[in-house]
N, C-alpha and C. Protein backbone atom coordinates (compact mmCIF):
# COMPACT_ATOMS: atom_id res chain seq x y z
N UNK A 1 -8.46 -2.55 -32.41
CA UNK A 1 -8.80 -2.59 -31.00
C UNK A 1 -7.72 -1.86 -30.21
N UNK A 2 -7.83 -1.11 -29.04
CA UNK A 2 -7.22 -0.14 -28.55
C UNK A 2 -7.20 -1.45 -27.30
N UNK A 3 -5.74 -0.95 -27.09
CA UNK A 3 -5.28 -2.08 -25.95
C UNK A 3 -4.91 -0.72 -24.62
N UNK A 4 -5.53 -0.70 -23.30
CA UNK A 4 -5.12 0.03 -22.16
C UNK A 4 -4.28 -0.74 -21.64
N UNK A 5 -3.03 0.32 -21.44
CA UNK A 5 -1.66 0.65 -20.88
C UNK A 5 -1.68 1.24 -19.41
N UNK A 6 -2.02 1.02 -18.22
CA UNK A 6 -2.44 1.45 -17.41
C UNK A 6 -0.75 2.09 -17.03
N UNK A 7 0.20 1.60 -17.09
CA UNK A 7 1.81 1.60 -16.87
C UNK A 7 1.81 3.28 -18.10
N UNK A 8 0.40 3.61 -18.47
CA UNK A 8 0.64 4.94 -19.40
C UNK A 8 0.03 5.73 -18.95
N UNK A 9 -1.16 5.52 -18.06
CA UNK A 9 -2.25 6.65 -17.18
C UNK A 9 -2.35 6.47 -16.10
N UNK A 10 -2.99 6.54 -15.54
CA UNK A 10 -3.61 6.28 -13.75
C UNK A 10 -5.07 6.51 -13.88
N UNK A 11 -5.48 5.61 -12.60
CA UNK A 11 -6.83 5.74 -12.39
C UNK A 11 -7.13 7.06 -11.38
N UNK A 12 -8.19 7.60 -10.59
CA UNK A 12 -8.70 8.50 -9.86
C UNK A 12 -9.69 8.02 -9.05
N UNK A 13 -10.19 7.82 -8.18
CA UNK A 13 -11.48 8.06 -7.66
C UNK A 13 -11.13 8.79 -6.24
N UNK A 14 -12.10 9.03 -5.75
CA UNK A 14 -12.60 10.01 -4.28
C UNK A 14 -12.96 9.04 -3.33
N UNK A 15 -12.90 9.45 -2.12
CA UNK A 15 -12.88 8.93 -0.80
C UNK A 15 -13.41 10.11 0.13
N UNK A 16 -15.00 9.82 0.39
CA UNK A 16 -15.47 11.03 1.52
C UNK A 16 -15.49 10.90 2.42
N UNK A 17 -14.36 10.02 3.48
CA UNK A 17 -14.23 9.99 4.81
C UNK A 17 -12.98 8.53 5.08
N UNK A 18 -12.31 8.95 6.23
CA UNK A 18 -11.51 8.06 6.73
C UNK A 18 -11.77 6.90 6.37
N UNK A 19 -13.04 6.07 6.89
CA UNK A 19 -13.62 5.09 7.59
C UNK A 19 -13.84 4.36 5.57
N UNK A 20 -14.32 5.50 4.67
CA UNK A 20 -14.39 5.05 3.22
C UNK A 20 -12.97 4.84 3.20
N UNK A 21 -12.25 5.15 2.96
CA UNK A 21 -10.52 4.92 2.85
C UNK A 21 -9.76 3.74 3.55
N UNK A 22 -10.26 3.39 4.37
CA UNK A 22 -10.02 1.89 5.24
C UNK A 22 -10.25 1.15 4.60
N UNK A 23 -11.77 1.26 3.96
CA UNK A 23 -12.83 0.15 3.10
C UNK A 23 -12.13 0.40 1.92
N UNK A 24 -11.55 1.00 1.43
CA UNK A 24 -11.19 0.89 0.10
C UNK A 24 -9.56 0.36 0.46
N UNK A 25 -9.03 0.62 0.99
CA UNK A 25 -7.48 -0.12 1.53
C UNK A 25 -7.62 -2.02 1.78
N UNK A 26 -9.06 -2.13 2.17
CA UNK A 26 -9.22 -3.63 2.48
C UNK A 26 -9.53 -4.07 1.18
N UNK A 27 -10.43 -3.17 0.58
CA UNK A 27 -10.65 -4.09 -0.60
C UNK A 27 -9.15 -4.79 -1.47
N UNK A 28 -8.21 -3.82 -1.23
CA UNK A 28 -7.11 -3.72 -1.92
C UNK A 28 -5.81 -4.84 -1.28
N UNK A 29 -6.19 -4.62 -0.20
CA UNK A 29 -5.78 -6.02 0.76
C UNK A 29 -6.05 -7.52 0.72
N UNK A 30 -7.30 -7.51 0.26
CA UNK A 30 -7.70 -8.80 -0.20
C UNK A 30 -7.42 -9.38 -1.31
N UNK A 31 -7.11 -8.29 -2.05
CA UNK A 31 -6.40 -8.86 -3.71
C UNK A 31 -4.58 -9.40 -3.57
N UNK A 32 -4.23 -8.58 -2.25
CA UNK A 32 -3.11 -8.32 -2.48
C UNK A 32 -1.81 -9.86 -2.25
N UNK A 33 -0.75 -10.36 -3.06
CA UNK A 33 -0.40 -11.64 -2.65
C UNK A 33 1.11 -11.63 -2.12
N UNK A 34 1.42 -12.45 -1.81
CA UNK A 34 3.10 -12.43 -1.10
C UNK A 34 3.97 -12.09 -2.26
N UNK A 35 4.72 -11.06 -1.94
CA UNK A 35 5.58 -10.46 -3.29
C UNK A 35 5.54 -9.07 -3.70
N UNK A 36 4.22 -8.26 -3.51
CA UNK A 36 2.94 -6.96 -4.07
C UNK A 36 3.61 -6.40 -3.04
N UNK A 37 4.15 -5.22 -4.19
CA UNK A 37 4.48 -4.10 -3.23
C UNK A 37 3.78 -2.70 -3.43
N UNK A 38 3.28 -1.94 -2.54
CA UNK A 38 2.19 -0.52 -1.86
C UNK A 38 2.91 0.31 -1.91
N UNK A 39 3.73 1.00 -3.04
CA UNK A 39 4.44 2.69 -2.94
C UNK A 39 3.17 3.46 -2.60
N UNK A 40 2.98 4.27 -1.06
CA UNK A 40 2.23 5.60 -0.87
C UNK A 40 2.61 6.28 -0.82
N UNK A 41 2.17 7.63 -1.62
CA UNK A 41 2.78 8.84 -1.14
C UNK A 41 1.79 9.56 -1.37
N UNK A 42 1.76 10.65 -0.63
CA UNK A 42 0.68 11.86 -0.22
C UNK A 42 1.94 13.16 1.16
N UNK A 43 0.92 13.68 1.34
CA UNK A 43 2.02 14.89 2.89
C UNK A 43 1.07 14.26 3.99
N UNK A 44 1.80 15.15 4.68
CA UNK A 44 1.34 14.45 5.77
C UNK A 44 0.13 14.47 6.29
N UNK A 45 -0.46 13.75 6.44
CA UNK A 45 -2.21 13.23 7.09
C UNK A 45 -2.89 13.12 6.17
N UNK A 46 -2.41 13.19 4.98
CA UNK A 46 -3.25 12.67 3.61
C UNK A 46 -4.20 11.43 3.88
N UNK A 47 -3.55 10.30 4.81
CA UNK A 47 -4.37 8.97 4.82
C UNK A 47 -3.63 7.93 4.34
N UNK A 48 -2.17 7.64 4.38
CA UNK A 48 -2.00 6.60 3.88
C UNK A 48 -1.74 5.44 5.01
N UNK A 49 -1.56 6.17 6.34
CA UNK A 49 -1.49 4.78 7.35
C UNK A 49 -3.29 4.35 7.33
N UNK A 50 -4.07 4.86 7.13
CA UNK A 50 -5.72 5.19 7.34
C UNK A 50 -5.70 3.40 6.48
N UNK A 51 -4.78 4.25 4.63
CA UNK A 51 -5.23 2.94 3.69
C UNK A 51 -4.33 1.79 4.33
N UNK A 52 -3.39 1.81 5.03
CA UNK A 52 -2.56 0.36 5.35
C UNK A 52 -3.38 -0.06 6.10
N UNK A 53 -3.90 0.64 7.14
CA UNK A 53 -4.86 -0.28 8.01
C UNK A 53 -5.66 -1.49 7.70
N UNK A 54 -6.60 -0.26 6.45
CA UNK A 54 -7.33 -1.21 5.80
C UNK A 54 -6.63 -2.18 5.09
N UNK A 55 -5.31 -1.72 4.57
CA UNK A 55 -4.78 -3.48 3.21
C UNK A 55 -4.80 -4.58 4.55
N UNK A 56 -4.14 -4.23 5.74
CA UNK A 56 -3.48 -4.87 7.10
C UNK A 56 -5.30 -5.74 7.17
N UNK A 57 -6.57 -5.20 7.32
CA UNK A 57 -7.44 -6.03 7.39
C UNK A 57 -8.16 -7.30 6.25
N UNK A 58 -7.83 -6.29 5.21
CA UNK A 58 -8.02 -7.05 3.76
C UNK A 58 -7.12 -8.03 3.63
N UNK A 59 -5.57 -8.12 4.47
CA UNK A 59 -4.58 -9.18 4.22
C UNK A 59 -4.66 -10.32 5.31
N UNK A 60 -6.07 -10.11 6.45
CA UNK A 60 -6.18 -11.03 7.64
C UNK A 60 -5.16 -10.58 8.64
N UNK A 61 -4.71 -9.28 8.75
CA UNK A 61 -4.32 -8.83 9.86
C UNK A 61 -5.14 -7.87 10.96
N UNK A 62 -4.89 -8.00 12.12
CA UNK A 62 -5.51 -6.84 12.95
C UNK A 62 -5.37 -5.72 12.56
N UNK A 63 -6.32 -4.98 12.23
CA UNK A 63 -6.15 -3.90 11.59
C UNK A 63 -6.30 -2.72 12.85
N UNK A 64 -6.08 -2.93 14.36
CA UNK A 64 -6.28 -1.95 15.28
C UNK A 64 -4.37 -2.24 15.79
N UNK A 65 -3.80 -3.41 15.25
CA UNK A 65 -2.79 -3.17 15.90
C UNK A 65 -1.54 -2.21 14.50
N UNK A 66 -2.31 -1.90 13.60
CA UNK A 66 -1.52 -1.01 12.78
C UNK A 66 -1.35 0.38 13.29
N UNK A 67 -0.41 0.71 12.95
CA UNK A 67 0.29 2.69 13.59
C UNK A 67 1.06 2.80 12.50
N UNK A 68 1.25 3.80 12.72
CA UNK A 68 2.52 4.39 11.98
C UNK A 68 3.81 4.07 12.20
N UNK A 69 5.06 3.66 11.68
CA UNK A 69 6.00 3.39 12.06
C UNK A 69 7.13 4.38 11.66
N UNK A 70 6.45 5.38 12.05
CA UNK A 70 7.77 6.52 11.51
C UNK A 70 9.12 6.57 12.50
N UNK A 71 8.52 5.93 14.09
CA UNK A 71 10.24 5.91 14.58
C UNK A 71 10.73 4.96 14.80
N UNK A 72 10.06 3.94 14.16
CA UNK A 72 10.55 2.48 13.88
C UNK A 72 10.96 2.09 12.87
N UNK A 73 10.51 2.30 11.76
CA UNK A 73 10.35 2.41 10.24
C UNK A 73 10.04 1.33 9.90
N UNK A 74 9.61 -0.02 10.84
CA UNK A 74 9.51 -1.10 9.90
C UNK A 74 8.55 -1.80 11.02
N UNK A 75 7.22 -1.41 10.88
CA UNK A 75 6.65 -2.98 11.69
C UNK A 75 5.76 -4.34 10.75
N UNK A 76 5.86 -5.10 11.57
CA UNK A 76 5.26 -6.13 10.65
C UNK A 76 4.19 -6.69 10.95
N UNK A 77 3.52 -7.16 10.39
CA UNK A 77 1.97 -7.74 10.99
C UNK A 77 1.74 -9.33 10.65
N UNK A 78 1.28 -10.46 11.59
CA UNK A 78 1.08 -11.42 10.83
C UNK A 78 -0.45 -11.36 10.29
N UNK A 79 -0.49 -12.26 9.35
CA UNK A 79 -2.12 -12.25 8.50
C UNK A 79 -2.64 -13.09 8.73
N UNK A 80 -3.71 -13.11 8.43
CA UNK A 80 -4.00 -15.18 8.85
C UNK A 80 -5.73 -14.95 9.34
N UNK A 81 -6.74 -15.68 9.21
CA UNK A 81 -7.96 -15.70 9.92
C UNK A 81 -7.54 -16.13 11.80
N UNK A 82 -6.15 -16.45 12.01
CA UNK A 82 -5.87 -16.61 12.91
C UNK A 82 -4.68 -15.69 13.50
N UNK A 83 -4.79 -14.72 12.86
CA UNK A 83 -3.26 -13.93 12.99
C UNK A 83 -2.57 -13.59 14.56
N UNK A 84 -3.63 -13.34 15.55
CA UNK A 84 -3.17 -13.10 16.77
C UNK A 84 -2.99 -14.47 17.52
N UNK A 85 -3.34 -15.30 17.22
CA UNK A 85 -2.67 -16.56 17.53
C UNK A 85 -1.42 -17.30 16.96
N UNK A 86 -1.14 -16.83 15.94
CA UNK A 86 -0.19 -17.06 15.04
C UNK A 86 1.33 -15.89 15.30
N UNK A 87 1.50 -14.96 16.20
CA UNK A 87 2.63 -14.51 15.97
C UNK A 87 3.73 -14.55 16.09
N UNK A 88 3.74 -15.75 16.89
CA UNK A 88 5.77 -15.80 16.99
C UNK A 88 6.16 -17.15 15.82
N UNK A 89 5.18 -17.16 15.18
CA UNK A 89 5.82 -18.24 13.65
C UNK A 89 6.05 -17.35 12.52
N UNK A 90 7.44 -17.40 12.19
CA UNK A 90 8.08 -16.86 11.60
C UNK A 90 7.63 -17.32 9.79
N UNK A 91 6.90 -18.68 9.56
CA UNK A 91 5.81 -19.34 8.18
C UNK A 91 5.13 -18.43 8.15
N UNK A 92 4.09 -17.46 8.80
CA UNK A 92 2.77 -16.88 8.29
C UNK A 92 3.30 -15.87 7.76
N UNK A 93 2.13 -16.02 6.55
CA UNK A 93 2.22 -14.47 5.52
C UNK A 93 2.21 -13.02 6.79
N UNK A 94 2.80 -12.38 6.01
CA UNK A 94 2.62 -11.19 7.06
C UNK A 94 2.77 -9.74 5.99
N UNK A 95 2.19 -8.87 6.62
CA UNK A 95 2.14 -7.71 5.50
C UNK A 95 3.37 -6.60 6.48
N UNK A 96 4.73 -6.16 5.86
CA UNK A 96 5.53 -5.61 6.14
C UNK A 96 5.09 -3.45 5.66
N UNK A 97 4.80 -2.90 7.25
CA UNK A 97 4.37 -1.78 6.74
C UNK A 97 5.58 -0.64 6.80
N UNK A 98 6.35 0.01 5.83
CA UNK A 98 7.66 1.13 6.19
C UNK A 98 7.10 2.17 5.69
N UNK A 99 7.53 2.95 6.77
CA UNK A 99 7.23 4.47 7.20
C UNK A 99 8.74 5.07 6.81
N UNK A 100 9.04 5.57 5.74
CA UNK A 100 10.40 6.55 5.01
C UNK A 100 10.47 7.85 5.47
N UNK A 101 9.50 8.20 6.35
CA UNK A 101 9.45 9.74 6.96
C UNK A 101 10.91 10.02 6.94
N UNK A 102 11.25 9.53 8.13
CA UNK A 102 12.57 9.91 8.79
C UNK A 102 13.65 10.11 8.44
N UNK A 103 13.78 8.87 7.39
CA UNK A 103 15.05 9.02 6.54
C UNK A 103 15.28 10.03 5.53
N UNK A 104 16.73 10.85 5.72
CA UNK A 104 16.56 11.53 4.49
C UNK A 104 17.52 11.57 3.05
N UNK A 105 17.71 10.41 2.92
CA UNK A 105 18.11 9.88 1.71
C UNK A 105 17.87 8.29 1.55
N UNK A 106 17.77 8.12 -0.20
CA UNK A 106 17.31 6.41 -0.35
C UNK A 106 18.56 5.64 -0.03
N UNK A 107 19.99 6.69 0.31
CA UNK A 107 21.32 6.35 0.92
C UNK A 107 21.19 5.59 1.90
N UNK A 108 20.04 6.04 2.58
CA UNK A 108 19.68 4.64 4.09
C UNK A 108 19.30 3.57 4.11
N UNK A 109 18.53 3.18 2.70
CA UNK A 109 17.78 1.79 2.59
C UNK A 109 18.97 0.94 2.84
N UNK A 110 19.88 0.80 2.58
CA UNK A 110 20.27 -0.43 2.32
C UNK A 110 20.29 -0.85 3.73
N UNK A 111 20.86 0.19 5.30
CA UNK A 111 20.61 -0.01 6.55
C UNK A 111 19.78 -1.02 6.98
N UNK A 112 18.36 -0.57 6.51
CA UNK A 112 17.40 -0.90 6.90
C UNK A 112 16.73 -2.19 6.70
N UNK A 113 17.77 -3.12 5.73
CA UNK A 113 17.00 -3.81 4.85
C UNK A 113 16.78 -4.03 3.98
N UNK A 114 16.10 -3.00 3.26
CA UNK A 114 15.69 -2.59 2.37
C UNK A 114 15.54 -4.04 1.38
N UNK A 115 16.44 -4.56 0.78
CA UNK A 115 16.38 -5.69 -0.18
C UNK A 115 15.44 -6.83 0.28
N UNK A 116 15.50 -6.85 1.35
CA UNK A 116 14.78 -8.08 2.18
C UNK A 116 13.67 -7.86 2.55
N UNK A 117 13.33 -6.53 2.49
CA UNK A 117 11.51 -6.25 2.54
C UNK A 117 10.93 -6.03 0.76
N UNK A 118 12.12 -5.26 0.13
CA UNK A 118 11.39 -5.11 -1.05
C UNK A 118 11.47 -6.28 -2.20
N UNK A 119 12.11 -7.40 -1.29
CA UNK A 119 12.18 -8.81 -2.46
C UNK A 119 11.98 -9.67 -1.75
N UNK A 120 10.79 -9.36 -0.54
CA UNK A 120 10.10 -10.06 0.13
C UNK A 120 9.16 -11.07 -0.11
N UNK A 121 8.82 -12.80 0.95
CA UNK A 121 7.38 -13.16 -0.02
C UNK A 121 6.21 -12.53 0.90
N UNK A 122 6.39 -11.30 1.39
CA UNK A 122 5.10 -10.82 2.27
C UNK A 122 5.00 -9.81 1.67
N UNK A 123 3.92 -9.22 1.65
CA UNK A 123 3.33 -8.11 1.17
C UNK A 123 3.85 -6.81 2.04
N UNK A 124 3.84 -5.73 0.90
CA UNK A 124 4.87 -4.88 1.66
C UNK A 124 3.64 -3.19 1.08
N UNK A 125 3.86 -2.71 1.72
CA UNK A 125 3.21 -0.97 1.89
C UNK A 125 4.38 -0.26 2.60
N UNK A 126 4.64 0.77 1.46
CA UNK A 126 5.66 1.88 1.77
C UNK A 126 5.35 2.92 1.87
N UNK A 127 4.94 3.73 3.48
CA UNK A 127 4.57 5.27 3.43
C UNK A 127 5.67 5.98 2.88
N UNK A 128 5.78 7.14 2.25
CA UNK A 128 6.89 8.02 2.07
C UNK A 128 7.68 7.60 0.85
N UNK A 129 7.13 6.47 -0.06
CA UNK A 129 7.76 6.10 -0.71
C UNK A 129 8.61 6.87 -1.95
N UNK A 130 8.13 8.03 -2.41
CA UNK A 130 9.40 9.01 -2.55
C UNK A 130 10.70 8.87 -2.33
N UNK A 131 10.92 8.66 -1.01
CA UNK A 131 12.08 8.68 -0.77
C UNK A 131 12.51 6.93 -1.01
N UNK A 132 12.37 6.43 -1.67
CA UNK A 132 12.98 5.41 -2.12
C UNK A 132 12.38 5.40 -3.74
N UNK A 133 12.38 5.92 -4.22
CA UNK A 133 12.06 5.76 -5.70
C UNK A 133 13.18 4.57 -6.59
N UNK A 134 14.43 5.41 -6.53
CA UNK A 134 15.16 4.15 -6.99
C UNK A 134 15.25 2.95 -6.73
N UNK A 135 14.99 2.62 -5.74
CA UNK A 135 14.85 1.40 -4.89
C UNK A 135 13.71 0.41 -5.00
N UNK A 136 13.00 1.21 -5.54
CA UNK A 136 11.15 0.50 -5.67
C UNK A 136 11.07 -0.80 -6.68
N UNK A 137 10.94 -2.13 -6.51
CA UNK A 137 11.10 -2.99 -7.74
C UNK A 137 10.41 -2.64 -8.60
N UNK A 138 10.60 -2.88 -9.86
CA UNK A 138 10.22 -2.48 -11.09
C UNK A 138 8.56 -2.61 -11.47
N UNK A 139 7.72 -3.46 -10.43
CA UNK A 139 6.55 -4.10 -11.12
C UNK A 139 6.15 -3.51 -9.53
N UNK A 140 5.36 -2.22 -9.09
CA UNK A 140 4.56 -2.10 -8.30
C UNK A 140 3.20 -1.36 -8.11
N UNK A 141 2.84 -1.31 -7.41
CA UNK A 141 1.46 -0.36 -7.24
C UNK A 141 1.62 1.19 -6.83
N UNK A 142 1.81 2.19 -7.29
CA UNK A 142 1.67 3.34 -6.92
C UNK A 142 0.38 4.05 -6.43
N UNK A 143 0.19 4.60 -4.96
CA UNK A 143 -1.05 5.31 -4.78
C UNK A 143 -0.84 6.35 -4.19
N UNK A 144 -0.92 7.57 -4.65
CA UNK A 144 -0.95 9.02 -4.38
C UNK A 144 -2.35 9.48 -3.53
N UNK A 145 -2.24 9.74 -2.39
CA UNK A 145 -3.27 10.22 -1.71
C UNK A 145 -3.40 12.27 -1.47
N UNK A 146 -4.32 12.51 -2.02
CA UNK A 146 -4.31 14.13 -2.29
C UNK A 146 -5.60 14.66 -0.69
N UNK A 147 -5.38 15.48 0.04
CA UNK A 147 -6.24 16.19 0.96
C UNK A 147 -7.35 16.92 -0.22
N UNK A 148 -8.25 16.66 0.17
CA UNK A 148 -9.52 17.88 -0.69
C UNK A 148 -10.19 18.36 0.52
N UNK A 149 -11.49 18.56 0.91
CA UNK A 149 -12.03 19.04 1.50
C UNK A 149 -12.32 18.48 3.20
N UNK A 150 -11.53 18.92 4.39
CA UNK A 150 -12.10 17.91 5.37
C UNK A 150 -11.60 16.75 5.34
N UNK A 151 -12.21 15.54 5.25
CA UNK A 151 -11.52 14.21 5.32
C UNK A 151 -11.95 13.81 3.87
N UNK A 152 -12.39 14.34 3.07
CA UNK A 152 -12.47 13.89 1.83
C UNK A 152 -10.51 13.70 0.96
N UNK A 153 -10.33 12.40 0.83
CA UNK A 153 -9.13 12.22 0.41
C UNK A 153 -9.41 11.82 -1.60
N UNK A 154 -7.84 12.00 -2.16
CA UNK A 154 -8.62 11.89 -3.92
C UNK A 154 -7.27 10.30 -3.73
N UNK A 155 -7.80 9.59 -4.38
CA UNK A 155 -6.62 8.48 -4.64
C UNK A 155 -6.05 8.54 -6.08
N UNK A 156 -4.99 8.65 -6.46
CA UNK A 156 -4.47 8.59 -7.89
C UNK A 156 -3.58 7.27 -7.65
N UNK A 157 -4.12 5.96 -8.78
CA UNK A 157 -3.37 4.76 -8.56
C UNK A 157 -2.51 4.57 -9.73
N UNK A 158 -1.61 4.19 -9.72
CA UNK A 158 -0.64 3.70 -11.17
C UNK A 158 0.00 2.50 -10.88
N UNK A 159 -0.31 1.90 -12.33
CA UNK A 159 0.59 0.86 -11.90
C UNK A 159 1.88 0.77 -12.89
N UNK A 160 2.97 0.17 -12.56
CA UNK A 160 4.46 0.31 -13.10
C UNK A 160 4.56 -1.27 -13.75
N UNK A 161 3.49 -2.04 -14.06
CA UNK A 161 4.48 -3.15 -14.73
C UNK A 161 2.87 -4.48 -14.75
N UNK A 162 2.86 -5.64 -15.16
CA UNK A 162 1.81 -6.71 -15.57
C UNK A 162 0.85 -6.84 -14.58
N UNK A 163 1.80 -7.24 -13.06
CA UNK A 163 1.13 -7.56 -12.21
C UNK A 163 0.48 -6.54 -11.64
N UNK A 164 1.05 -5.58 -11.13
CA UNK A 164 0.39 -4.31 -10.96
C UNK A 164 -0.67 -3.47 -11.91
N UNK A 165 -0.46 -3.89 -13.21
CA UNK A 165 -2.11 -3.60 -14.01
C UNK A 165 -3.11 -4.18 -13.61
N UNK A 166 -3.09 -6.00 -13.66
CA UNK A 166 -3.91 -6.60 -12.64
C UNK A 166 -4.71 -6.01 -11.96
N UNK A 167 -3.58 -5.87 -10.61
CA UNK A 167 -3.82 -5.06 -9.22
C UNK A 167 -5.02 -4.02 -9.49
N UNK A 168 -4.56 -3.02 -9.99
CA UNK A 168 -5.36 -1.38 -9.93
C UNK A 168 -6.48 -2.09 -10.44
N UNK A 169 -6.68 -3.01 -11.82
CA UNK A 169 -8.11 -3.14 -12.69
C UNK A 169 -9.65 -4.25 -11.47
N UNK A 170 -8.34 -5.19 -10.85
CA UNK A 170 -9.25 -5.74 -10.13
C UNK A 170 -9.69 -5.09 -9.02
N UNK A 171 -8.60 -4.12 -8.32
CA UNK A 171 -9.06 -3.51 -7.18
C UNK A 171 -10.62 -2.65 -7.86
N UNK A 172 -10.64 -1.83 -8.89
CA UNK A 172 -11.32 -0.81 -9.15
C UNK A 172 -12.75 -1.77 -9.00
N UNK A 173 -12.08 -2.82 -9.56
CA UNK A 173 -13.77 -3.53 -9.45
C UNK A 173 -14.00 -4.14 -8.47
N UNK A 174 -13.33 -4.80 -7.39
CA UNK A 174 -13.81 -5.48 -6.28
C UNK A 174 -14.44 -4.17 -5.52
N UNK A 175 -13.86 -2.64 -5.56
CA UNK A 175 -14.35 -1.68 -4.69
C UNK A 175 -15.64 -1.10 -5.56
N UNK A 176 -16.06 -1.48 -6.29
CA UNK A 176 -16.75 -0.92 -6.90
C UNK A 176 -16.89 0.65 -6.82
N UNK A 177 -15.85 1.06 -7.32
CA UNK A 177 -15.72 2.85 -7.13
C UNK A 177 -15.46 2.69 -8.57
N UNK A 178 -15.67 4.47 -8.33
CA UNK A 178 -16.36 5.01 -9.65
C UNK A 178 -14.69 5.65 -10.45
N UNK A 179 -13.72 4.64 -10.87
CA UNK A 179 -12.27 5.70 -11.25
C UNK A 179 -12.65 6.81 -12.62
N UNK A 180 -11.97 7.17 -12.82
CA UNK A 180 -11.56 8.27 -13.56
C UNK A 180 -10.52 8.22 -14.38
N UNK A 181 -10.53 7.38 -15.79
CA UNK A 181 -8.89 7.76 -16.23
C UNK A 181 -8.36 8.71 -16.55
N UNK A 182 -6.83 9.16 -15.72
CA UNK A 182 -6.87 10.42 -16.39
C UNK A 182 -5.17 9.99 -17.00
């Protein structure tokens, strides 16, 4: 019996519009638990604030009060079926979104934090995550967002470790998309 190593390939599937890329970010949001960390990387306007939105709705957050936090680098969202009633309690799960644009070395994380978001119990999504590679805990979700045609985006997912195999196998099936191992 052939045992899949997902920590040895990546999955693939396509995304033919923004609004599909949200829906597939929520699906991924709903799986996602306090601890799960979101390395994105793509250039720029690929879609990866597009997919936080969606994890931000899939995790019971407002998903209209998500942006980009490239000159902030760190906003946070609470989650909750009650989340906008819930925000100045510092108890609710909350999904922590960092934007690495700006910085230009992983020399800055430690500034920022860094340890305390990435050994967080909230769920965390890292745009730009490149630039923290060394820094990334050992067991996460990798998703590469590629431009193709228009707003057609390609997702390449990997995962780096148990929990994150999980992750990618259940996401593929809660979204019911069509992956690709490659």
């Amino acid at each position: 019996m052939t045992v899949l190593d997902l920590r040895e390939c990546s999955l693939t599937w396509d995304s033919a519009s923004a609004e599909q890329t949200e829906r597939m970010g929520e699906a991924l949001g709903a799986l996602l638990q306090p601890g799960d960390l979101v390395a994105l990387f793509g250039e720029l306007g690929s879609g990866k604030t597009v997919l936080v939105r969606g994890v931000a709705a899939g995790c019971g957050c407002a998903k209209g009060d998500v942006h980009s936090p490239s000159f902030t680098l760190v906003n946070e969202y609470v989650c909750g079926p009650s989340a906008r009633a819930r925000e100045g309690s510092r108890g609710e799960p909350r999904l922590i979104h960092v934007d690495l644009y700006r910085i230009r070395s992983g020399d800055e994380l430690p500034g920022l934090g860094w340890d305390e978001i990435a050994h967080s119990r909230h769920v965390v999504a890292v745009e730009w995550a490149e630039r923290a590679l060394r820094w990334l805990p050992r067991d996460h979700l990798r998703v590469s967002l590629e431009t193709l045609q228009g707003d057609r985006r390609r997702l390449h997912v990997q995962a780096t470790g148990p929990r994150s195999v999980r992750l990618a196998a259940a996401w593929v099936e809660a979204g019911g998309f069509r992956a690709q191992l490659t």
